[in-house]
PDB file of N, CA and C in Angstrom:
ATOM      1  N   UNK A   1      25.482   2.624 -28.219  1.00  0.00           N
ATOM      2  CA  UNK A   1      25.422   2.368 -26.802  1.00  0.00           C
ATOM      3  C   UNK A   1      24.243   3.112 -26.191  1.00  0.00           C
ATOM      4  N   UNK A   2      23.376   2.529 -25.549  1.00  0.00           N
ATOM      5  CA  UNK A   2      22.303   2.872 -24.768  1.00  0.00           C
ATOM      6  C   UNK A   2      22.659   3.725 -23.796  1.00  0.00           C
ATOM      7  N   UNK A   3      22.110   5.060 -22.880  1.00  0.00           N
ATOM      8  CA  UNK A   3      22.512   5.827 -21.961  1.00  0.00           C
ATOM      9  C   UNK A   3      21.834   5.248 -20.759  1.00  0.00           C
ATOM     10  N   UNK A   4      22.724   4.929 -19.398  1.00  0.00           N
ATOM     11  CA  UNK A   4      22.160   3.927 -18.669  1.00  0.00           C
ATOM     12  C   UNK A   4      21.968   4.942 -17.740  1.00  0.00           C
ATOM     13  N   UNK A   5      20.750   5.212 -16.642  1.00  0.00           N
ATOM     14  CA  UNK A   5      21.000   5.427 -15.235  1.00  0.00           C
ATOM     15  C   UNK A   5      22.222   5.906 -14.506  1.00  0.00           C
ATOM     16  N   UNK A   6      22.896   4.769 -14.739  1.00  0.00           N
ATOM     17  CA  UNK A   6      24.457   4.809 -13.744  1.00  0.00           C
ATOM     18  C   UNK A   6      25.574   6.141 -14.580  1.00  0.00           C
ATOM     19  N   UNK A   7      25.634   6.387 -15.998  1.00  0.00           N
ATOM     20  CA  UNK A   7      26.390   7.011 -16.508  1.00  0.00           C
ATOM     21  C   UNK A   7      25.518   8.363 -16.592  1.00  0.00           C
ATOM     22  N   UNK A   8      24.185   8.525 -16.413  1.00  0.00           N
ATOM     23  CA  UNK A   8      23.668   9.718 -16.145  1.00  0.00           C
ATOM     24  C   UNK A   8      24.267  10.341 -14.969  1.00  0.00           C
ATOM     25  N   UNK A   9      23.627   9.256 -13.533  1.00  0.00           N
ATOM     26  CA  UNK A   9      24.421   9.600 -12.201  1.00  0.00           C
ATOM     27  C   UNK A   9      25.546  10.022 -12.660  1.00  0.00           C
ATOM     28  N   UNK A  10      26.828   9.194 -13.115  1.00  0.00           N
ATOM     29  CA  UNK A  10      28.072  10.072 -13.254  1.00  0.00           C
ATOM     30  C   UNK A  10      28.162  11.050 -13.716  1.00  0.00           C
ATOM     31  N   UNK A  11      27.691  11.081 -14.578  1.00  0.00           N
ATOM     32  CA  UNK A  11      27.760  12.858 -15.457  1.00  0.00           C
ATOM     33  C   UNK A  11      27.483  13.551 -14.714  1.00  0.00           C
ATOM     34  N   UNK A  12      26.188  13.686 -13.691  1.00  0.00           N
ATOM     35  CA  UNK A  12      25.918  14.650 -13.359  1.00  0.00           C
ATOM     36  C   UNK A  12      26.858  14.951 -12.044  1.00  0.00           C
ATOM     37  N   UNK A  13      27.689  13.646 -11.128  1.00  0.00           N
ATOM     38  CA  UNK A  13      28.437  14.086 -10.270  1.00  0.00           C
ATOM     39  C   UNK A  13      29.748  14.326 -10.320  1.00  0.00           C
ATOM     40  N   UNK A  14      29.628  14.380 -11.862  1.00  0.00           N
ATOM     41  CA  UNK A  14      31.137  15.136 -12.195  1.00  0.00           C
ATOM     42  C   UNK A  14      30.714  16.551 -11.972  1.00  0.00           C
ATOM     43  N   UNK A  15      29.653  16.966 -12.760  1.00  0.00           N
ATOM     44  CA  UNK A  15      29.554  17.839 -12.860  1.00  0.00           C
ATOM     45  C   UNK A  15      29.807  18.784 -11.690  1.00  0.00           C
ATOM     46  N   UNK A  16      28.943  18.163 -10.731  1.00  0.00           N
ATOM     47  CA  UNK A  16      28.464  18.921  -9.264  1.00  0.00           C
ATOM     48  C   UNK A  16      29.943  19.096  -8.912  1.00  0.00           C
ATOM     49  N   UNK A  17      30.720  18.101  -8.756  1.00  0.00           N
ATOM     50  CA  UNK A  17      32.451  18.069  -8.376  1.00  0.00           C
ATOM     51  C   UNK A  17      33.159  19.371  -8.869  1.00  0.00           C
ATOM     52  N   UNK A  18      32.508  19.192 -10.135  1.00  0.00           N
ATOM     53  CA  UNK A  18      33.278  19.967 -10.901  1.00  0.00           C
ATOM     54  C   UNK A  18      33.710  21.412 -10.368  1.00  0.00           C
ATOM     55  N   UNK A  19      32.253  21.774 -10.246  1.00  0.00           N
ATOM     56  CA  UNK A  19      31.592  23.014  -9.969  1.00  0.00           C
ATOM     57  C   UNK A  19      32.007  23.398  -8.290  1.00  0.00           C
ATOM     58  N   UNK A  20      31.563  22.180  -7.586  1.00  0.00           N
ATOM     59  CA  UNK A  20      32.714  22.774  -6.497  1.00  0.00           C
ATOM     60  C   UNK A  20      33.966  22.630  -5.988  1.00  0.00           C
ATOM     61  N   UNK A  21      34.231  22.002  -6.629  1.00  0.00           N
ATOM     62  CA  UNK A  21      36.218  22.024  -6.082  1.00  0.00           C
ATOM     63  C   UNK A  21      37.192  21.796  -6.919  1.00  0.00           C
ATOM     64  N   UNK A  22      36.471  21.346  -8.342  1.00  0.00           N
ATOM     65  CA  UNK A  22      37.447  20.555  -9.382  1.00  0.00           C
ATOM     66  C   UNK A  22      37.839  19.412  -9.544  1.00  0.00           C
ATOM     67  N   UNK A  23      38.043  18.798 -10.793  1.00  0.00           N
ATOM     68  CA  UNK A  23      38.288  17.749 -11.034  1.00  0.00           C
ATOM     69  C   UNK A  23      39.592  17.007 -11.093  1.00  0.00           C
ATOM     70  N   UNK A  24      40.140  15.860 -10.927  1.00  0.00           N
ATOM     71  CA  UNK A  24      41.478  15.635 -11.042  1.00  0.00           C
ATOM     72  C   UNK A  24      41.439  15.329 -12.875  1.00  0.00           C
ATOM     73  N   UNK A  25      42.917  15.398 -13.363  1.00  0.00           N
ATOM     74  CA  UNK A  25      43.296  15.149 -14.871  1.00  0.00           C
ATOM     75  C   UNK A  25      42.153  13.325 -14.987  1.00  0.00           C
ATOM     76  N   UNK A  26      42.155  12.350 -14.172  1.00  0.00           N
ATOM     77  CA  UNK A  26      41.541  11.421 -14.515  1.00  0.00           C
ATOM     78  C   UNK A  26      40.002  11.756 -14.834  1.00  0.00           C
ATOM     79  N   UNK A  27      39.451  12.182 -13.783  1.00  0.00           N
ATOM     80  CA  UNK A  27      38.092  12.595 -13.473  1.00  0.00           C
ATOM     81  C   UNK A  27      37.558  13.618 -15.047  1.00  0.00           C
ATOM     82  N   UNK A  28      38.557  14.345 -15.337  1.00  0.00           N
ATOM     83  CA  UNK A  28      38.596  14.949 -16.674  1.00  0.00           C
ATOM     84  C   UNK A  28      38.574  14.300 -18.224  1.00  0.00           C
ATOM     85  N   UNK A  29      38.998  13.336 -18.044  1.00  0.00           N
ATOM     86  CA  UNK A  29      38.890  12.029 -18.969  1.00  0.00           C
ATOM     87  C   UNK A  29      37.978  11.607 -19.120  1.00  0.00           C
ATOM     88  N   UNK A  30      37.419  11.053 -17.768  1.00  0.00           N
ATOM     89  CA  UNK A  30      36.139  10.183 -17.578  1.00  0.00           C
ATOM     90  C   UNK A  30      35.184  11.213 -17.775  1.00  0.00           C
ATOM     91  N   UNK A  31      35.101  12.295 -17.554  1.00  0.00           N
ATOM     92  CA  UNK A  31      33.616  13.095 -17.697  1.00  0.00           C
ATOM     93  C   UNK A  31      34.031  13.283 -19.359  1.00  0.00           C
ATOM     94  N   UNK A  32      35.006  13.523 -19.819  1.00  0.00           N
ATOM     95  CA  UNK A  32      34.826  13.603 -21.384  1.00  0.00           C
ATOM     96  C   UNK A  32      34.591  12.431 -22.156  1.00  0.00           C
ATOM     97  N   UNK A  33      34.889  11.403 -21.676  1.00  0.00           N
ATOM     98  CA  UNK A  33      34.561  10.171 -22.711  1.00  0.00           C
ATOM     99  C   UNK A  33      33.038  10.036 -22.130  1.00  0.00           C
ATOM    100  N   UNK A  34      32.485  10.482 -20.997  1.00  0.00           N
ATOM    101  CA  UNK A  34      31.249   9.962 -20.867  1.00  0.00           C
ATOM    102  C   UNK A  34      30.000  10.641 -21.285  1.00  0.00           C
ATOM    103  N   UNK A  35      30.805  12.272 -21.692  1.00  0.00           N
ATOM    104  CA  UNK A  35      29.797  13.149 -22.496  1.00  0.00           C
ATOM    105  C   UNK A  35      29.616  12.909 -23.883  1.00  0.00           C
ATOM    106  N   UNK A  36      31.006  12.093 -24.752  1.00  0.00           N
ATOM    107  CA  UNK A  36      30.809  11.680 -26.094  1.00  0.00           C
ATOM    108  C   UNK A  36      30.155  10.472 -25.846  1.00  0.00           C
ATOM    109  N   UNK A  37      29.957   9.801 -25.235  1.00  0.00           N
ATOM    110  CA  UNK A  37      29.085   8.458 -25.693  1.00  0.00           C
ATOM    111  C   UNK A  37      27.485   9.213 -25.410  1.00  0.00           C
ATOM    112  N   UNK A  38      27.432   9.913 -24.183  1.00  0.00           N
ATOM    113  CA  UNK A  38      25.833  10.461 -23.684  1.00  0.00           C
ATOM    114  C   UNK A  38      25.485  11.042 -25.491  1.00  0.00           C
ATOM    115  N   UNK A  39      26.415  11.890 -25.861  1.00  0.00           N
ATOM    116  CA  UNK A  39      26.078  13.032 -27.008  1.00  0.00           C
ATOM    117  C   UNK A  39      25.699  12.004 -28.055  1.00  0.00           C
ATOM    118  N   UNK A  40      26.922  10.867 -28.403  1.00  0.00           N
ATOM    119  CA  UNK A  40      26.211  10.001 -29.487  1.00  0.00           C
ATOM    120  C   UNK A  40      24.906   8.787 -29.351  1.00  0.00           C
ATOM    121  N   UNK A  41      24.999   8.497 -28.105  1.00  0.00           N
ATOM    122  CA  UNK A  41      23.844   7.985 -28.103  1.00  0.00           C
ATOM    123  C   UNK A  41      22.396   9.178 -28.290  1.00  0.00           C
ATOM    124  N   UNK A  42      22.454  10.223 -27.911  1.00  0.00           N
ATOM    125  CA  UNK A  42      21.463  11.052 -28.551  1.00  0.00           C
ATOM    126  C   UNK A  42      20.920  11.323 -29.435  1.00  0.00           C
ATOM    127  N   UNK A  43      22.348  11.715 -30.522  1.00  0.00           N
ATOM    128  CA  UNK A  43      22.173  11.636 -32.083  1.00  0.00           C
ATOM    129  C   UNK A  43      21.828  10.269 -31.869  1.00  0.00           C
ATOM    130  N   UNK A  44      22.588   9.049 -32.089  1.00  0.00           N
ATOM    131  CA  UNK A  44      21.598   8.285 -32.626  1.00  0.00           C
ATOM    132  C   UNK A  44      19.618   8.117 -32.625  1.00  0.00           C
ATOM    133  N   UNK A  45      19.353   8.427 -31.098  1.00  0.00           N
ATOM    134  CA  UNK A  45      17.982   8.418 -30.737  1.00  0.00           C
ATOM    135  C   UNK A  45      17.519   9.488 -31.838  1.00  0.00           C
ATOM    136  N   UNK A  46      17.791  10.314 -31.445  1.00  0.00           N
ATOM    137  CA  UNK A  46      17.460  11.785 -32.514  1.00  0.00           C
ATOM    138  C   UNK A  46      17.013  11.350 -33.929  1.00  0.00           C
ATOM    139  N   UNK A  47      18.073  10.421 -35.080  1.00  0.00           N
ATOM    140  CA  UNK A  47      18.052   9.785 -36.240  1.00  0.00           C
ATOM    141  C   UNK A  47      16.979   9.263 -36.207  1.00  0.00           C
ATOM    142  N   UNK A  48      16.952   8.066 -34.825  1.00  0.00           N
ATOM    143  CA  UNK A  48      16.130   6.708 -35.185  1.00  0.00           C
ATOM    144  C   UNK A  48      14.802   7.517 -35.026  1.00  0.00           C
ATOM    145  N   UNK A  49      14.216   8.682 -34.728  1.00  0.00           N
ATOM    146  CA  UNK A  49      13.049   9.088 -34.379  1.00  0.00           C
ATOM    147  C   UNK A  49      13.130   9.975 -35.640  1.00  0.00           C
ATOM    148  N   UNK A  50      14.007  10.636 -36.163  1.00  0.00           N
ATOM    149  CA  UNK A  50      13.692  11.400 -37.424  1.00  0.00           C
ATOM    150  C   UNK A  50      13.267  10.509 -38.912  1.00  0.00           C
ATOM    151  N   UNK A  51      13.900   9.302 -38.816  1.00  0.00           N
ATOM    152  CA  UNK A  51      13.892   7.992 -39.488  1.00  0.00           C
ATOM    153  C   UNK A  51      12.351   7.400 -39.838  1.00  0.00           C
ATOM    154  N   UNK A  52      12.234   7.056 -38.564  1.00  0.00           N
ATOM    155  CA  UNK A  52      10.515   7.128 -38.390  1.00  0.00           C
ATOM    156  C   UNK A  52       9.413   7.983 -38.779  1.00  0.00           C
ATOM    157  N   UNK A  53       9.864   8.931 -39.069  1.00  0.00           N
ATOM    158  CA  UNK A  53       8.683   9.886 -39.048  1.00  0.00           C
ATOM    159  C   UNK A  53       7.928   9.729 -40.338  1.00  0.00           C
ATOM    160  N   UNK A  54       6.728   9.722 -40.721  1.00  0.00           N
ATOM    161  CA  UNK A  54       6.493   9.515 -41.857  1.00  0.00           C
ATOM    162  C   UNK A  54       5.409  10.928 -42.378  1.00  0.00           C
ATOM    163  N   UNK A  55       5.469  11.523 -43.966  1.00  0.00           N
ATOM    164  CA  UNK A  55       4.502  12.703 -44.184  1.00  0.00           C
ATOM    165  C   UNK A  55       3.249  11.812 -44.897  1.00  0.00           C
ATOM    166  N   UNK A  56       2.584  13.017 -44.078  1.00  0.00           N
ATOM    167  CA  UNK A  56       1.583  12.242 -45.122  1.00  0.00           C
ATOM    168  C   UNK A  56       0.446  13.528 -45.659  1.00  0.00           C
ATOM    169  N   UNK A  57       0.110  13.451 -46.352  1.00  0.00           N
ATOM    170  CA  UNK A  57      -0.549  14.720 -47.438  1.00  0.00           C
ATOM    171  C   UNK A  57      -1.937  14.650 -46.904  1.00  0.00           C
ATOM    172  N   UNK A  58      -2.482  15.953 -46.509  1.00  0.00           N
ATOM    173  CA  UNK A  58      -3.842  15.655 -46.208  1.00  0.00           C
ATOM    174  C   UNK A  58      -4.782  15.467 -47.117  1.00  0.00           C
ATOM    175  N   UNK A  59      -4.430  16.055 -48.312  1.00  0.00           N
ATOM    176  CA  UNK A  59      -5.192  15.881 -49.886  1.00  0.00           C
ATOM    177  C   UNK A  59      -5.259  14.843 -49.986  1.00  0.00           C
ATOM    178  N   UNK A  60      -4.172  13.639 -49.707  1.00  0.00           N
ATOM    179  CA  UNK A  60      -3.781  12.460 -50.541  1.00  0.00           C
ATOM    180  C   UNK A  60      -5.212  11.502 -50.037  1.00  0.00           C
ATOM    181  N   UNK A  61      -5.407  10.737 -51.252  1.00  0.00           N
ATOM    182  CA  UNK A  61      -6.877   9.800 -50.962  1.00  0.00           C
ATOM    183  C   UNK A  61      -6.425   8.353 -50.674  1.00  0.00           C
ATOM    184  N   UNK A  62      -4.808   8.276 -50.161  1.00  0.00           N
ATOM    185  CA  UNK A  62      -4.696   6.676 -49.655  1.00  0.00           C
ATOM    186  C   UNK A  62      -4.859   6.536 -48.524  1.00  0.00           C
TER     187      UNK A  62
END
């Protein structure tokens, strides 16, 4: 799953919520399922860019 705009916004106004008054048991749900998808869509990005990377030898004559 791609990390969209809109689920950034949320994260971060859980957060702010969070921080000043608290969250309800729902609001606690939703900021946790929305930090495991943010976290795995990362790792994935993370992979697909470690994936890519290619060495290459400065000696090497290809």
């Amino acid at each position: 799953m791609a990390i969209t705009q809109e689920m950034i916004d949320r994260i971060n106004e859980l957060s702010r919520k969070k921080k000043a008054e608290g969250l309800t048991e729902e609001e606690q749900a939703e900021q946790k399922v929305l930090y495991k998808e943010y976290i795995a869509a990362w790792r994935n990005n993370v992979r697909a860019q470690l994936e890519n990377i290619e060495f290459v030898d400065a000696d090497s004559k290809n």
